[in-house]
C-alpha atoms as a PDB file:
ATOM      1  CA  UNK A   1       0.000   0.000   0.000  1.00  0.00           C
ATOM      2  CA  UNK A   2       1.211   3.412  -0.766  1.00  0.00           C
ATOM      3  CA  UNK A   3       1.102   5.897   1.502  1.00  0.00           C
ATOM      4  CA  UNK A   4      -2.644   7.194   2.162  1.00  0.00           C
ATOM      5  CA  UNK A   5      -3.988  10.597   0.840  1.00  0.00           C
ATOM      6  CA  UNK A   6      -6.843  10.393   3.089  1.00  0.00           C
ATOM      7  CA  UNK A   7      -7.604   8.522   6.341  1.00  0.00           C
ATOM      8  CA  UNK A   8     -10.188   5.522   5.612  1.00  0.00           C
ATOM      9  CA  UNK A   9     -14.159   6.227   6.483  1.00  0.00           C
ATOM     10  CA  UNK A  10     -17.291   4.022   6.940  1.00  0.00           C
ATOM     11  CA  UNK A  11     -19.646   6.705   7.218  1.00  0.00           C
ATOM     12  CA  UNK A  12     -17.907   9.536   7.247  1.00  0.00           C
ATOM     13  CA  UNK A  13     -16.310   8.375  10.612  1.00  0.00           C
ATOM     14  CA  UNK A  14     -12.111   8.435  10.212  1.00  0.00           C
ATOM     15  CA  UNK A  15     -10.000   6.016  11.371  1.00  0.00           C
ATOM     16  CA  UNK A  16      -5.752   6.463  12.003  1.00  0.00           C
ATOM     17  CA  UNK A  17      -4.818   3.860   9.803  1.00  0.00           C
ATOM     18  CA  UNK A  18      -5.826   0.910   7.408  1.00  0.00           C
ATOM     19  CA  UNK A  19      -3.245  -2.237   8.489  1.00  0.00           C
ATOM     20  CA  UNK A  20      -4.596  -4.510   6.000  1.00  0.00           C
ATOM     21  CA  UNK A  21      -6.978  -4.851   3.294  1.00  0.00           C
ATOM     22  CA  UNK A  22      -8.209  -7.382   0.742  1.00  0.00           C
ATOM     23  CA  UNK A  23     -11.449  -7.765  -1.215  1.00  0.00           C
ATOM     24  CA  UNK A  24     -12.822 -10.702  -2.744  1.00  0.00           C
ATOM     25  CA  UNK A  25     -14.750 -11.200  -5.866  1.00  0.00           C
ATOM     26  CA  UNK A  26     -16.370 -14.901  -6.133  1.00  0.00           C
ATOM     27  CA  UNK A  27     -18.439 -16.373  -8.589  1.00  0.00           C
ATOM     28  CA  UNK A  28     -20.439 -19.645  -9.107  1.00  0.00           C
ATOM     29  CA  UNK A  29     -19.951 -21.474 -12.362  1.00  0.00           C
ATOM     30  CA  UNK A  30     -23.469 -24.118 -11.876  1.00  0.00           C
ATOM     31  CA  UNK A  31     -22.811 -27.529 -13.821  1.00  0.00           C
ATOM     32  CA  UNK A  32     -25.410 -29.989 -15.179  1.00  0.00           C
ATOM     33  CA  UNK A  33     -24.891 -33.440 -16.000  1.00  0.00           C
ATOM     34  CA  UNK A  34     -26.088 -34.123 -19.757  1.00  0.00           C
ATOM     35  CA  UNK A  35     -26.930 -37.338 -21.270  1.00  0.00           C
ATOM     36  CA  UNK A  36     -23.672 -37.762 -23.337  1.00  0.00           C
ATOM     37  CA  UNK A  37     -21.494 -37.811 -20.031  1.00  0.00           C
ATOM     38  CA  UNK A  38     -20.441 -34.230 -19.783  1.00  0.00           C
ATOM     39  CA  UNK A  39     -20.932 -31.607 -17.487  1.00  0.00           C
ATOM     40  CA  UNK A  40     -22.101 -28.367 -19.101  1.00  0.00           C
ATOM     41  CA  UNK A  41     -22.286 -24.566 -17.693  1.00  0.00           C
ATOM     42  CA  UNK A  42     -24.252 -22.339 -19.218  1.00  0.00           C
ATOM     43  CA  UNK A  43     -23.897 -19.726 -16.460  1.00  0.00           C
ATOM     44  CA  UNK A  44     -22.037 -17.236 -14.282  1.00  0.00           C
ATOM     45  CA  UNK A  45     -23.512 -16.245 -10.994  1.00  0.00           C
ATOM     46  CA  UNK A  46     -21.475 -13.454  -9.140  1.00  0.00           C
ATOM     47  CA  UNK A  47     -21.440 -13.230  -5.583  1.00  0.00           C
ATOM     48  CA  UNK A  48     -21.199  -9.935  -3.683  1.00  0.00           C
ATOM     49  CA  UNK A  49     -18.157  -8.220  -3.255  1.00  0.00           C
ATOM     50  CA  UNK A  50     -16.498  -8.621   0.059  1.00  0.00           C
ATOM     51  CA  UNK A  51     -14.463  -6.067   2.034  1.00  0.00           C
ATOM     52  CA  UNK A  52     -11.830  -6.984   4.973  1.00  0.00           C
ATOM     53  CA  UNK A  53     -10.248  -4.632   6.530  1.00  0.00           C
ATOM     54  CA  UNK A  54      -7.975  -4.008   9.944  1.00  0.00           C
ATOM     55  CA  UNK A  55      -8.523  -0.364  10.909  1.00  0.00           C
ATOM     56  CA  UNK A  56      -6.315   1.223  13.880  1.00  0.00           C
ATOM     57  CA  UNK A  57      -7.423   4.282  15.991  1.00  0.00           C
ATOM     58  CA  UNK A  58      -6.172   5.612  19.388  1.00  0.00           C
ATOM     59  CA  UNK A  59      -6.724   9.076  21.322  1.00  0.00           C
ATOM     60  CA  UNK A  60      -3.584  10.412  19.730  1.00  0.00           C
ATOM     61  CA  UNK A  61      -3.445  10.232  16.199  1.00  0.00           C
ATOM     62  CA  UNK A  62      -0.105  10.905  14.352  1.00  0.00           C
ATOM     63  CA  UNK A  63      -1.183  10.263  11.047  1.00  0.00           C
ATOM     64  CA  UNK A  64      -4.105  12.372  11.077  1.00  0.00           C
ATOM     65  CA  UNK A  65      -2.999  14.511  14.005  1.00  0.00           C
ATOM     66  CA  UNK A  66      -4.040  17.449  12.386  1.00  0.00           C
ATOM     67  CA  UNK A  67      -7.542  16.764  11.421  1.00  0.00           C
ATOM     68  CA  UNK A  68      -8.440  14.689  14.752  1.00  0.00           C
ATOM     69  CA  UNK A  69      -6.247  16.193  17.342  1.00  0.00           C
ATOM     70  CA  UNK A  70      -5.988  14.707  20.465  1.00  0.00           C
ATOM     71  CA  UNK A  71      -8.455  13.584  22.626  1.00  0.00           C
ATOM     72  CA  UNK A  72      -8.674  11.045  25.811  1.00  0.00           C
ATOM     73  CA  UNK A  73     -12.254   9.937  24.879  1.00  0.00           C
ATOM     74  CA  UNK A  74     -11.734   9.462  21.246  1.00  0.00           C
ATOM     75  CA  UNK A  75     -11.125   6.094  20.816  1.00  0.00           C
ATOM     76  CA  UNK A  76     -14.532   5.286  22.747  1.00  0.00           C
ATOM     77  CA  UNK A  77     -16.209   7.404  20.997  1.00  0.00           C
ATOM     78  CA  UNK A  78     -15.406   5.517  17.457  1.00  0.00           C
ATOM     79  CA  UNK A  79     -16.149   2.193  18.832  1.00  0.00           C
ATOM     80  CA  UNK A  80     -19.565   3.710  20.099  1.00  0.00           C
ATOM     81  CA  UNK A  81     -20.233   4.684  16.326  1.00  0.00           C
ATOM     82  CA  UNK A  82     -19.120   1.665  14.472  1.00  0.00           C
ATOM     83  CA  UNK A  83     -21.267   0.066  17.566  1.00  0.00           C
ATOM     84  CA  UNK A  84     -24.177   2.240  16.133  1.00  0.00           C
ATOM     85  CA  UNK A  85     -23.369   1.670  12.405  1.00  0.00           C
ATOM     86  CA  UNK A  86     -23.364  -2.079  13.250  1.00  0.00           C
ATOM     87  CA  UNK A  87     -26.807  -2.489  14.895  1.00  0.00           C
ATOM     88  CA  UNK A  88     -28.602   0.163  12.765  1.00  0.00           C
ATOM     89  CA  UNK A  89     -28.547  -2.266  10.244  1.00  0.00           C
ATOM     90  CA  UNK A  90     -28.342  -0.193   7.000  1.00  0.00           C
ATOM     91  CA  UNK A  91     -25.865   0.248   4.467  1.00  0.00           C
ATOM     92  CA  UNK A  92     -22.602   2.076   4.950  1.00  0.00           C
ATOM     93  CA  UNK A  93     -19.710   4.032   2.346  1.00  0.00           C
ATOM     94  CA  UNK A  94     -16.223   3.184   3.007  1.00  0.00           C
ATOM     95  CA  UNK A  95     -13.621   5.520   1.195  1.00  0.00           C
ATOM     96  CA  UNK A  96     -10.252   4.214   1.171  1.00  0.00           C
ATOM     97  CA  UNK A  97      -7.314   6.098  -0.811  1.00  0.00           C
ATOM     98  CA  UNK A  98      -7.810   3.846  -3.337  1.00  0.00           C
ATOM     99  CA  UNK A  99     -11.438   3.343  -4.021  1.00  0.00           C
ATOM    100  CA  UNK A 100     -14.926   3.855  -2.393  1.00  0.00           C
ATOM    101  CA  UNK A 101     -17.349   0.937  -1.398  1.00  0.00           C
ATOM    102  CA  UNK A 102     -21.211   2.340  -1.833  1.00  0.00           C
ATOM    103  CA  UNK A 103     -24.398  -0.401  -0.163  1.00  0.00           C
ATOM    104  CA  UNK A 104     -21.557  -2.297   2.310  1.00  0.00           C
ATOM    105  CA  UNK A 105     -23.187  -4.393   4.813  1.00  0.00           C
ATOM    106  CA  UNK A 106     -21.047  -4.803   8.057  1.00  0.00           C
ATOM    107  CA  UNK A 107     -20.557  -8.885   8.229  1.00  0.00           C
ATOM    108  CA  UNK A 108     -18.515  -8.750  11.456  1.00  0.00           C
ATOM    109  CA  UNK A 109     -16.676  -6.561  13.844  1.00  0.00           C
ATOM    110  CA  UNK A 110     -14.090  -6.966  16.170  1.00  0.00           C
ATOM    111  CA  UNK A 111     -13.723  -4.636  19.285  1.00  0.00           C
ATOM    112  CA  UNK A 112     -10.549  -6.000  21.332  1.00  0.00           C
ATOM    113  CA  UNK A 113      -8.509  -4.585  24.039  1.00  0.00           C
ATOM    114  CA  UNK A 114      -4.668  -5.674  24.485  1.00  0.00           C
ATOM    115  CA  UNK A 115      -1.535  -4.838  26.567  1.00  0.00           C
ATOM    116  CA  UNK A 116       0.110  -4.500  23.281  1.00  0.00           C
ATOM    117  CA  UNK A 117      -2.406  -1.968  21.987  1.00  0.00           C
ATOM    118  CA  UNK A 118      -2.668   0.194  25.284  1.00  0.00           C
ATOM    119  CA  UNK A 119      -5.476   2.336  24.881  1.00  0.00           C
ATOM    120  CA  UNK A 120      -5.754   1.962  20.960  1.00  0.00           C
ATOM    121  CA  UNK A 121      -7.790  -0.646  19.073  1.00  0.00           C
ATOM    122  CA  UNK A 122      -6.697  -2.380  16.245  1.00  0.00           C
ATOM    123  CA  UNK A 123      -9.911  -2.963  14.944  1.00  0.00           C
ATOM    124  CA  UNK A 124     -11.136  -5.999  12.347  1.00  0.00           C
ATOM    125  CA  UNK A 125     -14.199  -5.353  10.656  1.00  0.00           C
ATOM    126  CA  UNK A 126     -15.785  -7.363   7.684  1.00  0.00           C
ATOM    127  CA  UNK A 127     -17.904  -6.203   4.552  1.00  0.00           C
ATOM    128  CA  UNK A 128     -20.799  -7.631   1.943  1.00  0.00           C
ATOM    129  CA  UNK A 129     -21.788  -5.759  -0.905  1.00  0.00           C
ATOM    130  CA  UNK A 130     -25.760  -5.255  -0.534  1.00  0.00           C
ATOM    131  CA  UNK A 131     -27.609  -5.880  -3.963  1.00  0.00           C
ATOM    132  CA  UNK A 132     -31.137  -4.619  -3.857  1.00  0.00           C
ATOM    133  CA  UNK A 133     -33.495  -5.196  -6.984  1.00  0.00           C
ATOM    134  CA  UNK A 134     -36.336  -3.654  -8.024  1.00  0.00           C
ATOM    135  CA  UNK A 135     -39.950  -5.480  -8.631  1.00  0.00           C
ATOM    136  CA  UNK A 136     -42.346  -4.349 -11.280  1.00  0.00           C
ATOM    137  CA  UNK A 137     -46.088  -5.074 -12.174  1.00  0.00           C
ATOM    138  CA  UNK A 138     -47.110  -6.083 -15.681  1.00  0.00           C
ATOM    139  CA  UNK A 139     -50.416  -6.939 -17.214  1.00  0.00           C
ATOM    140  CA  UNK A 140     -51.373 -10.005 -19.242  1.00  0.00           C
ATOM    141  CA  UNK A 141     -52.963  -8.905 -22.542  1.00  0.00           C
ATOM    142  CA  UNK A 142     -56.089 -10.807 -23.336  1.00  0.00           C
ATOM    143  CA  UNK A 143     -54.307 -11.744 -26.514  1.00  0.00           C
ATOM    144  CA  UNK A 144     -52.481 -14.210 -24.771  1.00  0.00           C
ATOM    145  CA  UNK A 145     -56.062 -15.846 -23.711  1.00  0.00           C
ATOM    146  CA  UNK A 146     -57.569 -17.337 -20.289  1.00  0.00           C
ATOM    147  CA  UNK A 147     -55.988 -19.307 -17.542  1.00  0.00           C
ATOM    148  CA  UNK A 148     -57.306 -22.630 -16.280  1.00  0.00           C
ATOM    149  CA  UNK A 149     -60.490 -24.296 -16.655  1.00  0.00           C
ATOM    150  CA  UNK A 150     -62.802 -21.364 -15.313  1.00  0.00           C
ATOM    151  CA  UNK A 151     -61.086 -19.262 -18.613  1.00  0.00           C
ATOM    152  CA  UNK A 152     -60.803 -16.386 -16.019  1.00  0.00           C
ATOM    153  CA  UNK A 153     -58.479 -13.376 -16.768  1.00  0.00           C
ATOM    154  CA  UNK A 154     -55.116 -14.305 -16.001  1.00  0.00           C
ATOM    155  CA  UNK A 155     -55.296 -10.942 -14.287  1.00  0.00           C
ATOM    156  CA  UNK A 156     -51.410  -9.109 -13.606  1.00  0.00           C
ATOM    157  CA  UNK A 157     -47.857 -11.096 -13.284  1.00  0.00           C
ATOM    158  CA  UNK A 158     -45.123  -9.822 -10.811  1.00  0.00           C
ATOM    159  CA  UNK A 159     -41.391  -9.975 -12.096  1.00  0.00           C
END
């Protein structure tokens, strides 16, 4: 990683420093067995994008010294947040120097205190893209005739 041009944010809420990072893209090639003996695919099915990252924060930034100061309260006052983000349930933005992550779910988040760490977390949190889709009403032209025995209109489909 090269050095940062901005600190990393889920929500607008700035962390000291990104540790690690890696995202994973997945996909599911489906087989089915044909008569002939072969397996065939006719299909790719992408998962969501996934988002790990170890984020560090303490009450006295060097990094980002200058736009976070110092404070003895500030490191409890990010884990309240990402506490908040977590349970609100709703999507979150994450802008790294690199890219930014839009409709992130948080997976999992890790909130430990060590002797090593003193009074600043090294915090591991976990991302899924969210995919929301969209439904829409149609009507059945009469063209296309009556359904069942009772010949009643086949009325409106949902996609």
């Amino acid at each position: 990683m090269g050095k940062a041009r901005q600190p990393v944010s889920i929500n607008g809420l700035e962390f000291d420093a990104l540790i690690s990072e890696s995202k994973t893209l997945e996909a599911t090639v489906p087989e089915y067995s044909v008569e002939s003996g072969f397996s065939v695919s006719d299909a790719i099915i992408l998962s969501p994008e996934k988002l790990n990252m170890t984020l560090y924060v303490t009450n006295t930034p060097v990094t980002w010294y200058g736009r976070h100061g110092s404070s003895p309260a500030r490191v409890d006052s990010v884990v309240k947040r990402l506490e908040e983000l977590y349970y609100a349930g709703e999507p979150v933005t994450i802008v790294t120097s690199d890219a930014t992550y839009t409709s992130m779910a948080i997976e999992s988040l890790t909130i430990s205190k060590s002797l090593e760490t003193g009074y600043a977390r090294e915090i591991p949190i976990s991302f899924k893209k969210i995919r929301v889709t969209t439904a829409k009403t149609t009507t059945i032209p009469a063209s296309y005739g009556k359904s069942g025995k009772t010949a009643a209109s086949a009325g409106t489909a949902n996609t």
